[in-house]
N, C-alpha and C. Protein backbone atom coordinates (compact mmCIF):
# COMPACT_ATOMS: atom_id res chain seq x y z
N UNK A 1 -63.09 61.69 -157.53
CA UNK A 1 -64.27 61.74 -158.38
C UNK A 1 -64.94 63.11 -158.20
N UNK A 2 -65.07 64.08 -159.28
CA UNK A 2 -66.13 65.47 -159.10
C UNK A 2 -67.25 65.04 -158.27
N UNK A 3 -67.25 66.26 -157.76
CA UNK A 3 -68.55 66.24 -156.52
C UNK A 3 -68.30 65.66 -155.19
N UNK A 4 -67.18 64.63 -155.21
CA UNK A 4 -67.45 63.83 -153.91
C UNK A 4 -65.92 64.52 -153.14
N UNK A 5 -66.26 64.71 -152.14
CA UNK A 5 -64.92 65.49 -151.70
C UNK A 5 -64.79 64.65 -149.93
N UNK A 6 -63.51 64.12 -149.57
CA UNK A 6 -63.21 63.59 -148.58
C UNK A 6 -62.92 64.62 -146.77
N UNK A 7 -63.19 63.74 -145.26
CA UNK A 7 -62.65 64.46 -144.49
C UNK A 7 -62.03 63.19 -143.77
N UNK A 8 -61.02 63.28 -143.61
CA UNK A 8 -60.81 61.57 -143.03
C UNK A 8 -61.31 60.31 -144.09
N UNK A 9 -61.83 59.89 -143.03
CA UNK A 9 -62.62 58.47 -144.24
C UNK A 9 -64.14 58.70 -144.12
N UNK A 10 -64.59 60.16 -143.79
CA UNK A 10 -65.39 60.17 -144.58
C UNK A 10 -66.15 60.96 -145.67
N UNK A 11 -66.60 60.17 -146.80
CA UNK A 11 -67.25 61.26 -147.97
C UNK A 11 -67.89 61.91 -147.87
N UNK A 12 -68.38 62.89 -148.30
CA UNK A 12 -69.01 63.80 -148.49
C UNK A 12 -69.59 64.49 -149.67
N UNK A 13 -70.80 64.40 -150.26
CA UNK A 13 -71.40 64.23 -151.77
C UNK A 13 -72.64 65.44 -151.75
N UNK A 14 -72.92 65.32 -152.51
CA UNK A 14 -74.34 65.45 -153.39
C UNK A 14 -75.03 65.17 -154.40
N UNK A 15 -76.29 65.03 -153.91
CA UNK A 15 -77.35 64.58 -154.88
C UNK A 15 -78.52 65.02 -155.30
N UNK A 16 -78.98 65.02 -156.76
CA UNK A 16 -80.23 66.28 -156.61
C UNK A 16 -80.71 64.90 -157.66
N UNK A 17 -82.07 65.22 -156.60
CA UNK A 17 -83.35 64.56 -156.55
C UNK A 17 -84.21 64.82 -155.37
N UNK A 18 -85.07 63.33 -154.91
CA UNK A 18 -85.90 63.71 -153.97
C UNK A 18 -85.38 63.04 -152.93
N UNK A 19 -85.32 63.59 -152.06
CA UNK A 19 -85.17 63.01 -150.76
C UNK A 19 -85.89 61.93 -150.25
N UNK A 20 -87.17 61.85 -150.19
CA UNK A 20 -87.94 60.86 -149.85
C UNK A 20 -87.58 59.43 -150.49
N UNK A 21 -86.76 59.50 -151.63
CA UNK A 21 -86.78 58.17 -152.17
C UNK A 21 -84.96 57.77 -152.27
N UNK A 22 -84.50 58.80 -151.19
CA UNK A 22 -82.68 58.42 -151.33
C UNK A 22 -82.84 57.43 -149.93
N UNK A 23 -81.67 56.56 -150.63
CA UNK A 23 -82.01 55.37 -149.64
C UNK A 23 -80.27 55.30 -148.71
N UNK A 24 -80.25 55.36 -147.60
CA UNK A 24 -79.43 55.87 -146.53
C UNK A 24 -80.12 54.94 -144.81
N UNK A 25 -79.08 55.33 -144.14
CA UNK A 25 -79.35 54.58 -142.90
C UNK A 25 -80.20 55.74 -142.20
N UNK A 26 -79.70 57.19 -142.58
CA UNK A 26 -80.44 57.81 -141.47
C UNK A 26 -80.70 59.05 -143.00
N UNK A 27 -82.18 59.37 -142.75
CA UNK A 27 -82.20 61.02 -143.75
C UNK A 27 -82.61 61.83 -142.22
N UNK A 28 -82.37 63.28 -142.79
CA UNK A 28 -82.63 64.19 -141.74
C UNK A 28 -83.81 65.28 -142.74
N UNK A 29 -84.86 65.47 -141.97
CA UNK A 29 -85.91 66.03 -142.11
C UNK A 29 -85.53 68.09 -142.28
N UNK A 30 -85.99 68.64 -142.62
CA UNK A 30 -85.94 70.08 -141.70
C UNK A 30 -87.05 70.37 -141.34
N UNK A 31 -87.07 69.68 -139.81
CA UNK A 31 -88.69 70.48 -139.27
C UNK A 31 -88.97 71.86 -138.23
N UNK A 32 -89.78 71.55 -138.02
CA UNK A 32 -90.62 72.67 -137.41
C UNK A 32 -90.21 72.43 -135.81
N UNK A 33 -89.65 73.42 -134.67
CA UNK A 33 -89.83 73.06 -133.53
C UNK A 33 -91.19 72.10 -132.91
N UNK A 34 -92.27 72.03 -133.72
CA UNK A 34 -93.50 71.73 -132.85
C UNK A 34 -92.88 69.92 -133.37
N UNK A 35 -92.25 69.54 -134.38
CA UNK A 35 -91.98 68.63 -134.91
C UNK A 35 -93.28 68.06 -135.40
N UNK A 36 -94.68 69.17 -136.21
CA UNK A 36 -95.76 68.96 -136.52
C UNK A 36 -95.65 68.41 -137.73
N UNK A 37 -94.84 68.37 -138.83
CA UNK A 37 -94.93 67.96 -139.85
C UNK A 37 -95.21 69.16 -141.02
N UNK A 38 -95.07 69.92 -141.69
CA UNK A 38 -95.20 70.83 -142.10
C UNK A 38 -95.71 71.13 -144.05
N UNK A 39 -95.06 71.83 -144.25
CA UNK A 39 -94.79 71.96 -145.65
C UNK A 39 -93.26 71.33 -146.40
N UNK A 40 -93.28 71.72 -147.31
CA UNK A 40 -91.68 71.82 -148.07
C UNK A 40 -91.31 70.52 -148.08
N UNK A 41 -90.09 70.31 -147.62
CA UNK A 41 -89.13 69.04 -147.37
C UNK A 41 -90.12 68.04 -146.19
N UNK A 42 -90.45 68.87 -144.70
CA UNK A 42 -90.82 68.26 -144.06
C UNK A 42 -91.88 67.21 -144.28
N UNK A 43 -93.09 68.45 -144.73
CA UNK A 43 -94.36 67.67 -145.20
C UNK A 43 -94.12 66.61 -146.09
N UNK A 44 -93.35 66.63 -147.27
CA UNK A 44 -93.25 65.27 -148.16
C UNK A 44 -92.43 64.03 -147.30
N UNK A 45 -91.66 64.22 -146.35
CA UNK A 45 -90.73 63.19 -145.53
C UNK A 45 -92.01 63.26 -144.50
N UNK A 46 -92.80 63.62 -144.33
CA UNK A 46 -94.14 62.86 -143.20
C UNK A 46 -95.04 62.16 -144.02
N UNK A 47 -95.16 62.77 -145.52
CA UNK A 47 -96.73 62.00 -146.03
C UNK A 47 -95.70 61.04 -146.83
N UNK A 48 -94.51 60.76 -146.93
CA UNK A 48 -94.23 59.31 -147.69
C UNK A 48 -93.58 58.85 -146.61
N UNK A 49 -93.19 58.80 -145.14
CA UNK A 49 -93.12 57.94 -144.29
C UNK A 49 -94.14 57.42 -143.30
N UNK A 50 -95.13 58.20 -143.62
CA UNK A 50 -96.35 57.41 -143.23
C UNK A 50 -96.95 57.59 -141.54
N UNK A 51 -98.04 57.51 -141.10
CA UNK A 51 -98.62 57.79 -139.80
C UNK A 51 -97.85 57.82 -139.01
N UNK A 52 -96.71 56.84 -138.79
CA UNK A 52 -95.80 56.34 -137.54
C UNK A 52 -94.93 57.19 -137.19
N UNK A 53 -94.40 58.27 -138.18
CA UNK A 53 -93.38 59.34 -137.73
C UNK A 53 -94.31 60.39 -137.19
N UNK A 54 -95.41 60.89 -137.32
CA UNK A 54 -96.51 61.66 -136.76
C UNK A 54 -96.44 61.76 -135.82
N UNK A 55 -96.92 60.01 -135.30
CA UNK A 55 -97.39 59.74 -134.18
C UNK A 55 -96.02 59.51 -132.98
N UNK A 56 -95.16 59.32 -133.41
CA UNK A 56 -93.53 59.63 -132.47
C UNK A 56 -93.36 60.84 -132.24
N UNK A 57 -93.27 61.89 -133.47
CA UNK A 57 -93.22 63.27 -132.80
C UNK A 57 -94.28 63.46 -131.95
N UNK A 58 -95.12 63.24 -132.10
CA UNK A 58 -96.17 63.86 -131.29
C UNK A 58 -96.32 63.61 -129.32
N UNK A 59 -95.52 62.08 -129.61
CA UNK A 59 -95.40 62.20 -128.13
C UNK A 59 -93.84 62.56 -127.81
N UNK A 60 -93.19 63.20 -128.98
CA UNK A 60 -91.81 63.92 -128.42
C UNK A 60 -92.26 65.26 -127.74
N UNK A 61 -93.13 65.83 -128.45
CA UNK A 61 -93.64 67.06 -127.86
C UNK A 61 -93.22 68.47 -128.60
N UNK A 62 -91.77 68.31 -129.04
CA UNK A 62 -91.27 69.26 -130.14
C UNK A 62 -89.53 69.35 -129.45
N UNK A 63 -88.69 70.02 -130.19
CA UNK A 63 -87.48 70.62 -129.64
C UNK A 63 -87.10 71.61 -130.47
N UNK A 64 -86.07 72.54 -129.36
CA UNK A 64 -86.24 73.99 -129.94
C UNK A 64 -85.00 73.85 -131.03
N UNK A 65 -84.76 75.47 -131.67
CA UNK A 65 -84.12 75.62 -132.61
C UNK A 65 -82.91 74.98 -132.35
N UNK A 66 -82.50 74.34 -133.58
CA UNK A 66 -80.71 74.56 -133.52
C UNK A 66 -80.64 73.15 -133.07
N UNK A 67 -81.39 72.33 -132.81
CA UNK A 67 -81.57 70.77 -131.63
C UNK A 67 -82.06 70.09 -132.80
N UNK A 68 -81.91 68.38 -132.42
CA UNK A 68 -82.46 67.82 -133.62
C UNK A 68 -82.62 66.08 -132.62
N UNK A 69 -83.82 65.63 -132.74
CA UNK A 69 -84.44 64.13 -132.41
C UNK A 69 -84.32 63.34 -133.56
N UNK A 70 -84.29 62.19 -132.50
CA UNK A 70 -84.66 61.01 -133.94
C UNK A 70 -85.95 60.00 -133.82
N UNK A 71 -86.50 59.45 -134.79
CA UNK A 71 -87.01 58.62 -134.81
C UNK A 71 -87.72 57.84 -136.04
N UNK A 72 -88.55 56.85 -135.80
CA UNK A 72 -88.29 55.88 -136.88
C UNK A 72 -88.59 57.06 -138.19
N UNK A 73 -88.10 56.29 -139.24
CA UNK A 73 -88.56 56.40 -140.63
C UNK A 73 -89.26 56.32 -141.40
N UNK A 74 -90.46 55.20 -140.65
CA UNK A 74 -91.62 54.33 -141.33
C UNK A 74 -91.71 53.70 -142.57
N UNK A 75 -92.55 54.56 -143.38
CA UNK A 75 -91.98 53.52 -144.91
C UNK A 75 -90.55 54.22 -145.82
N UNK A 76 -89.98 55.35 -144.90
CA UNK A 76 -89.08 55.78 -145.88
C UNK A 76 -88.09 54.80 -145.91
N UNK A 77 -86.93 55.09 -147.15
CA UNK A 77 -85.61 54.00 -147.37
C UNK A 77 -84.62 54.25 -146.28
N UNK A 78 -84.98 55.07 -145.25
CA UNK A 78 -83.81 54.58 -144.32
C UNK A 78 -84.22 54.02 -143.17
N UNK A 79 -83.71 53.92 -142.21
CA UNK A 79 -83.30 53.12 -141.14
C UNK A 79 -83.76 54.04 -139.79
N UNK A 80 -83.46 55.14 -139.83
CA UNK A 80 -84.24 56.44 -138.74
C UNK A 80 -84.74 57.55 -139.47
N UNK A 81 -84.77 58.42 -138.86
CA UNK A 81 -85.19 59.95 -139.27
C UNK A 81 -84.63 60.91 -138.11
N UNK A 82 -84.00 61.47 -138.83
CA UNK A 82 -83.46 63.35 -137.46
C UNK A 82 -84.40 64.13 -138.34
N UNK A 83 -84.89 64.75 -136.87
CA UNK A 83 -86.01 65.88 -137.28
C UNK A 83 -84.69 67.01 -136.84
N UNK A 84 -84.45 67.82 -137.47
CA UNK A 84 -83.03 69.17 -137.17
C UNK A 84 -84.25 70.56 -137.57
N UNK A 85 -84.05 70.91 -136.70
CA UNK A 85 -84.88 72.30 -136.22
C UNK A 85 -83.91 73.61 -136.97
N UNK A 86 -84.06 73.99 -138.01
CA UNK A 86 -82.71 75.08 -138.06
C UNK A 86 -83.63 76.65 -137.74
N UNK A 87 -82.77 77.46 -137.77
CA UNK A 87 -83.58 78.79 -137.37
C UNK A 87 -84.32 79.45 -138.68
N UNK A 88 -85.39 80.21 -138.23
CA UNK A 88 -86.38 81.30 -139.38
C UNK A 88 -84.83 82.28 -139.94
N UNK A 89 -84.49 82.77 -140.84
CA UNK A 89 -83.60 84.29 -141.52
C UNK A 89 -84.41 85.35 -140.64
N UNK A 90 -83.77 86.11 -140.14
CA UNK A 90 -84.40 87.30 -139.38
C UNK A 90 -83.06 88.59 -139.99
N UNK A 91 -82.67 88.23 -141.50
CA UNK A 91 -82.18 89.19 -141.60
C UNK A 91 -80.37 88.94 -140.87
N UNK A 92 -79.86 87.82 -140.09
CA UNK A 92 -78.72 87.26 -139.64
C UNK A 92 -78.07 87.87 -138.52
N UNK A 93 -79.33 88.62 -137.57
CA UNK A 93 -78.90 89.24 -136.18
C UNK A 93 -79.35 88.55 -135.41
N UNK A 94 -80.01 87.75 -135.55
CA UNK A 94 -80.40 86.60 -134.29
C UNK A 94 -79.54 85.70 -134.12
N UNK A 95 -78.78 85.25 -133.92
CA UNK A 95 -77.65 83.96 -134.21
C UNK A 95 -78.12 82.95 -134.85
N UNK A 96 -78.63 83.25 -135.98
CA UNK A 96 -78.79 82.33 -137.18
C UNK A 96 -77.74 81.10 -137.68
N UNK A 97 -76.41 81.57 -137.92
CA UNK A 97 -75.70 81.09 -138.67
C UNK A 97 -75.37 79.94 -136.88
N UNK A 98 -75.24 80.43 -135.95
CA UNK A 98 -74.87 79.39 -135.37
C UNK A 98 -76.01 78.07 -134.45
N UNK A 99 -77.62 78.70 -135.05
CA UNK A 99 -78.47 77.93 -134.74
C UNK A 99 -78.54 76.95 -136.16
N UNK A 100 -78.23 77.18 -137.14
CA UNK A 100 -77.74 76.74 -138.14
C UNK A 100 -77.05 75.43 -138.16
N UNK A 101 -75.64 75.92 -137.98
CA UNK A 101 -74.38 74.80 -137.34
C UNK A 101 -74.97 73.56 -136.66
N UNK A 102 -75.71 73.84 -135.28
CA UNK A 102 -76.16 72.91 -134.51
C UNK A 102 -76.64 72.35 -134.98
N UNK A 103 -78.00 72.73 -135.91
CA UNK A 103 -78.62 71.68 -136.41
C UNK A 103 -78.21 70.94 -137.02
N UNK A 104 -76.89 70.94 -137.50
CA UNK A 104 -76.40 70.19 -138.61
C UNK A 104 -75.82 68.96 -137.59
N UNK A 105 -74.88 69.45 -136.62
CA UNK A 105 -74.17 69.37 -136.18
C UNK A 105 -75.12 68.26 -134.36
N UNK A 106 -75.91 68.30 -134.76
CA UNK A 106 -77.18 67.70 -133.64
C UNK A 106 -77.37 66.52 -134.11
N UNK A 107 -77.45 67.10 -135.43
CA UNK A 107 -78.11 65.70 -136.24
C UNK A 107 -76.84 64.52 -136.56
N UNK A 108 -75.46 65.33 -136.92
CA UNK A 108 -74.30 64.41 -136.99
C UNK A 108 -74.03 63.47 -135.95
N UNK A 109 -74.26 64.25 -134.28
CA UNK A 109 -73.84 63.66 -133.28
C UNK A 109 -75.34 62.44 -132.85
N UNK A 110 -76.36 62.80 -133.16
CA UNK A 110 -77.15 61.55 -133.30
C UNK A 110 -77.06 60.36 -134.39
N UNK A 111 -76.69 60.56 -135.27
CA UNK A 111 -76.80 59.35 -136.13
C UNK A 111 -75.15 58.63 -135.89
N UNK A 112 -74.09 59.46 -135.51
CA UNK A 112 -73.00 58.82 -135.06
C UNK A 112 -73.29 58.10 -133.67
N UNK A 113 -74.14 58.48 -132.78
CA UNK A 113 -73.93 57.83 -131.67
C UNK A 113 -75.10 56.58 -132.20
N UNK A 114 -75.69 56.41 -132.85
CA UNK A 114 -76.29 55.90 -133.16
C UNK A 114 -76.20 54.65 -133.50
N UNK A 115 -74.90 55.45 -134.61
CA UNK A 115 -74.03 53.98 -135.62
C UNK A 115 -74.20 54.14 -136.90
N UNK A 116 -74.95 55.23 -137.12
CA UNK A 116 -75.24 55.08 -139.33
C UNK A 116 -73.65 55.61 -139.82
N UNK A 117 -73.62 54.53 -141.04
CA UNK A 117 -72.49 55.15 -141.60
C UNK A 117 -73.12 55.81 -142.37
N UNK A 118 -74.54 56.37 -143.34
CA UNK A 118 -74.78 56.82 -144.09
C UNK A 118 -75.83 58.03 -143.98
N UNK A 119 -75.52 59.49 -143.82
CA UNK A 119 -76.66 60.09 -143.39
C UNK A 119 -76.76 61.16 -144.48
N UNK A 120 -78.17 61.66 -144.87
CA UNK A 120 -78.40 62.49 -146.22
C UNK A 120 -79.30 63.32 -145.41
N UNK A 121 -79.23 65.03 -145.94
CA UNK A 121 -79.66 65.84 -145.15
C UNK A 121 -80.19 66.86 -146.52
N UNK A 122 -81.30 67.43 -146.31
CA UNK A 122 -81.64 68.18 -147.02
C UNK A 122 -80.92 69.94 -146.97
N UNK A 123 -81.41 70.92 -147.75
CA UNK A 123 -80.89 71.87 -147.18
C UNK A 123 -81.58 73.04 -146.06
N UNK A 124 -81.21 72.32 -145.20
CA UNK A 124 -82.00 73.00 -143.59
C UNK A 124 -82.04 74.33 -143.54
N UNK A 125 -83.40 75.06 -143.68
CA UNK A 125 -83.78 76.22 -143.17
C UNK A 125 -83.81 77.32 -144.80
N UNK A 126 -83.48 76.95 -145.80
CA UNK A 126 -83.07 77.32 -147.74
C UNK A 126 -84.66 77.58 -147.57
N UNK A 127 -85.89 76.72 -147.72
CA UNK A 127 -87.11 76.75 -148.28
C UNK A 127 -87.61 78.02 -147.55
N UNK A 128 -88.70 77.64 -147.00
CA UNK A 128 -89.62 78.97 -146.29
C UNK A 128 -89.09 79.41 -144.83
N UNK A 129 -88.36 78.90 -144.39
CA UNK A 129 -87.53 79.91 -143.51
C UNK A 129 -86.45 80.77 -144.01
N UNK A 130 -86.49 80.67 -145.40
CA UNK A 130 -85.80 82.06 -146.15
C UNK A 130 -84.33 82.37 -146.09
N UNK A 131 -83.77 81.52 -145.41
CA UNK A 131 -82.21 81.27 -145.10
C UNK A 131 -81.15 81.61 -146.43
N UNK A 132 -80.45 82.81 -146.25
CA UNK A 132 -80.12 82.79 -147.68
C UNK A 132 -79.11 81.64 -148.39
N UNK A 133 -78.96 81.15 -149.76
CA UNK A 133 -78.69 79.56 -149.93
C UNK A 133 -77.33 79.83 -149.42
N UNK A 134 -76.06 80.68 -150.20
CA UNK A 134 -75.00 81.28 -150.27
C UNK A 134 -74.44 81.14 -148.69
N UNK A 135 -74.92 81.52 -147.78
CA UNK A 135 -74.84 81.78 -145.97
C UNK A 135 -74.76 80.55 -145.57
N UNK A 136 -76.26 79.43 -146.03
CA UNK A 136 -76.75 78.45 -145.34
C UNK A 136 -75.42 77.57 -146.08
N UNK A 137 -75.02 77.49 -147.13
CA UNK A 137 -74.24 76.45 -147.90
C UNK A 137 -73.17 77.04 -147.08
N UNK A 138 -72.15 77.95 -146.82
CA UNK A 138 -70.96 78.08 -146.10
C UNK A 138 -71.25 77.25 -144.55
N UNK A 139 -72.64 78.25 -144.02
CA UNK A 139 -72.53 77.30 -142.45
C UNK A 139 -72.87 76.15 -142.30
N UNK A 140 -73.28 75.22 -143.66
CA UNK A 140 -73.92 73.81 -143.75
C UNK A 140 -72.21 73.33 -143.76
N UNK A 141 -71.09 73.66 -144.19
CA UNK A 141 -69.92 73.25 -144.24
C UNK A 141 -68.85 73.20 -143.54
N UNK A 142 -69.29 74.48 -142.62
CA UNK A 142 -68.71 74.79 -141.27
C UNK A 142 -69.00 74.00 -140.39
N UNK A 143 -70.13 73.55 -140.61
CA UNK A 143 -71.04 72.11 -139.14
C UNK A 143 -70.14 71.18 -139.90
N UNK A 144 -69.79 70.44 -140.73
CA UNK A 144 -69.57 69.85 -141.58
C UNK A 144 -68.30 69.01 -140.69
N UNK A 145 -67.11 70.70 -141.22
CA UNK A 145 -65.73 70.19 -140.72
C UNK A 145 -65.76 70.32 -139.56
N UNK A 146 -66.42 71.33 -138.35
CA UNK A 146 -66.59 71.27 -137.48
C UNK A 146 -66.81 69.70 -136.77
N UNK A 147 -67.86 68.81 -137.15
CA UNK A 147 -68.02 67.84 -136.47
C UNK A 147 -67.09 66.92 -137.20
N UNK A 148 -66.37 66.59 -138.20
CA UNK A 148 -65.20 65.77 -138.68
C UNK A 148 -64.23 66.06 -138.33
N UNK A 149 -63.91 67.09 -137.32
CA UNK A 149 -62.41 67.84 -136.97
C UNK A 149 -62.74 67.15 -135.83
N UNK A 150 -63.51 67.09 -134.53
CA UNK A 150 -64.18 66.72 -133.75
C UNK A 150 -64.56 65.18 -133.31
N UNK A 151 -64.96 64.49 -134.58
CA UNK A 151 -64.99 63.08 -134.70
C UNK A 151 -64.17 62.53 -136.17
N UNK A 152 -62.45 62.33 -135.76
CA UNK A 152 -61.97 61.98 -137.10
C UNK A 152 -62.11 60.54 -137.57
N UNK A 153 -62.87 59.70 -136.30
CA UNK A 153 -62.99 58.43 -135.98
C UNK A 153 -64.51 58.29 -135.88
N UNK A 154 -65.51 58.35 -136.78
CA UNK A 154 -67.07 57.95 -136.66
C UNK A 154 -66.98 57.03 -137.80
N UNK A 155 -68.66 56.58 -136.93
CA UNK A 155 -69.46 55.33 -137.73
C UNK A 155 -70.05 55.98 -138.94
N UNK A 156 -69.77 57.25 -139.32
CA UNK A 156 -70.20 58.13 -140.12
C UNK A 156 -69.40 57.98 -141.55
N UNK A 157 -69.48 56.93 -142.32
CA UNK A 157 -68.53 56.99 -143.39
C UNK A 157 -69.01 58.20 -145.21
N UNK A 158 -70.29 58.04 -144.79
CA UNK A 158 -70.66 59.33 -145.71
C UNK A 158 -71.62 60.18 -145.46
N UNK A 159 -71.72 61.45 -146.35
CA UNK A 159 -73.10 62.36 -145.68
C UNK A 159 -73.09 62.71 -147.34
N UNK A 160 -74.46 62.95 -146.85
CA UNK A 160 -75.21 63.20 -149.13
C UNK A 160 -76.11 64.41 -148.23
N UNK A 161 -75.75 65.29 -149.70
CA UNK A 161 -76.53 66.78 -149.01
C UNK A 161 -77.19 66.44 -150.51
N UNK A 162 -78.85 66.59 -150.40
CA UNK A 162 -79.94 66.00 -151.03
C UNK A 162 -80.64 67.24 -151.96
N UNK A 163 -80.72 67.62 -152.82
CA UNK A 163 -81.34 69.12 -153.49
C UNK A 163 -82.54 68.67 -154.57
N UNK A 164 -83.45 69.12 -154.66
CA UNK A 164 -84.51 69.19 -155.23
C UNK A 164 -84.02 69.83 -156.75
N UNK A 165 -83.30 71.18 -156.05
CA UNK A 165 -83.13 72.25 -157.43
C UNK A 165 -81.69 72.49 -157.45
N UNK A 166 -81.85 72.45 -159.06
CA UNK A 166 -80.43 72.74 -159.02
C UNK A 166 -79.54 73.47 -158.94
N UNK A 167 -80.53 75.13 -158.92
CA UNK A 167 -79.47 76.20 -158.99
C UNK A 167 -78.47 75.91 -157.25
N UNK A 168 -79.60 75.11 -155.99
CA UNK A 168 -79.47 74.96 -154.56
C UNK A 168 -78.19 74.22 -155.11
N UNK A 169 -78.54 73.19 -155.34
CA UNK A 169 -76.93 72.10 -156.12
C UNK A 169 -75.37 72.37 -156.04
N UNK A 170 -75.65 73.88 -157.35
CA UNK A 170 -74.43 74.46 -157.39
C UNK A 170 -74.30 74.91 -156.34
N UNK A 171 -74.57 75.93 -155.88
CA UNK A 171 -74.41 76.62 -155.15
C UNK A 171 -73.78 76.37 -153.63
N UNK A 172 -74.04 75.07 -153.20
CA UNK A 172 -73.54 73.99 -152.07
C UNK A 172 -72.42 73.27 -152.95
N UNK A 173 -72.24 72.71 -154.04
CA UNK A 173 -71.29 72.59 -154.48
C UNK A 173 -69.70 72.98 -154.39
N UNK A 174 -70.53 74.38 -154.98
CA UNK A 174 -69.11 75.73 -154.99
C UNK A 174 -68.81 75.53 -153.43
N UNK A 175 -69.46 75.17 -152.30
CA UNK A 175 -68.99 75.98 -151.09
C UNK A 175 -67.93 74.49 -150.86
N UNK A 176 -68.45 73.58 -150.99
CA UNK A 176 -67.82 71.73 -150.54
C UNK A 176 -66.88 72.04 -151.09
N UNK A 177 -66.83 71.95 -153.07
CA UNK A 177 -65.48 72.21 -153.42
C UNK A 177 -64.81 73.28 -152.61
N UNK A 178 -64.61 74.44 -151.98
CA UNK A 178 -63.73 75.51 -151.01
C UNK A 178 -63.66 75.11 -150.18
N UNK A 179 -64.61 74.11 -149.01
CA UNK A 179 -64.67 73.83 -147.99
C UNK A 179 -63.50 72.66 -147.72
N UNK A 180 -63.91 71.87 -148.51
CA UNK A 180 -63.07 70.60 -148.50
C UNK A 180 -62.59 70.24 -149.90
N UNK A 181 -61.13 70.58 -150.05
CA UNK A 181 -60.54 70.71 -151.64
C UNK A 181 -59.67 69.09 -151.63
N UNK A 182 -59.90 69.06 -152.45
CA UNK A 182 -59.71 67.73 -152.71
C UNK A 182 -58.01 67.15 -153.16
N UNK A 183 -57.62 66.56 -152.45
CA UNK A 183 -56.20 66.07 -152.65
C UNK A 183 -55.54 64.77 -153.26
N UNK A 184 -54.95 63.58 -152.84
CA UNK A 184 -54.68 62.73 -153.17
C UNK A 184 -55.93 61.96 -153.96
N UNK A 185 -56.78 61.93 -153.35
CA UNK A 185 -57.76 61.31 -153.72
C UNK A 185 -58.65 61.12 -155.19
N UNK A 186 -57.74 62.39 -156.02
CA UNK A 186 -58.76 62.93 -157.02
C UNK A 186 -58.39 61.27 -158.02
N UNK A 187 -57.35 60.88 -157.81
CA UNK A 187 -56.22 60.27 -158.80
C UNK A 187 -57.08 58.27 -158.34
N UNK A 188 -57.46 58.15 -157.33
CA UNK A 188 -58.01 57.08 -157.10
C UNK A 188 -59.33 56.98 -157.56
């Protein structure tokens, strides 16, 4: 099926809309180390899940870049929440691309140890940390196969990368289709 591209048994998609209202076992936030709740993606996944994710980060305390916590969801449609910390663009001399990875890749290994087969992730670090989309969409794919090369056997049976806009859409698109090209499967 276009768009949905396989690693093992599990899918791998996208969807453009809002995040706050995609319904999944686990969504992943992109927050702020302080895990304060912010603007962008973050701020709308705190003010439509309601006081209770606030008040969890707040006695998490925060975690640094590249790291990612979980906790409840409150009124959102899933089941938890990963807060994934990705890094500020400094221009791609700071080890961006591989504080990047982790986060992706933080957040995979929590909701697998977890047990979600279903986890939807926005595009971590694209908004006001300035991440260029083109960079962030290759290393969002690299965490990708990285942790499916890694775990060919998870409770992880799909991941939905979530876009607001659509030019973000394509553009993660183009990289999934290169990343993971699609074989037997097209025909089922």
């Amino acid at each position: 099926m276009l768009g949905i591209r396989h690693c093992g048994a599990t899918a791998i998609d996208l969807y453009q809309g809002d995040i706050t209202d995609f319904v999944c076992d686990v969504m992943v936030t992109a927050a702020n180390a302080a895990l304060a709740g912010g603007g962008g993606i973050d701020g709308a996944i705190h003010q439509a899940g309601g006081p209770a994710i606030a008040a969890e980060c707040q006695r998490l305390g925060g975690t640094p870049t590249g790291t990612a916590v979980m906790t409840t969801a409150g009124k959102l449609p899933a089941k938890k929440l990963i807060h994934a910390v990705g890094p500020v663009w400094q221009g791609g001399t700071h080890n961006e691309a591989s504080l990047l990875r982790r986060s992706y890749t933080a957040s995979l290994n929590l909701a697998h140890e977890w047990g979600a087969r279903h986890i939807a992730f926005p595009a971590i670090s694209t908004g006001a940390y300035g991440y260029p989309h083109k960079d962030a969409a290759r290393e969002t794919m690299a965490a990708l196969c990285e942790f499916l090369t890694q775990y060919p056997v998870t409770t992880i049976k799909r991941i939905t990368l979530v876009f607001m806009d659509g030019d973000l859409y394509r553009i993660f698109q183009d990289e999934l289709f290169s990343a993971f090209p699609e074989t037997e499967r097209d025909d089922h």
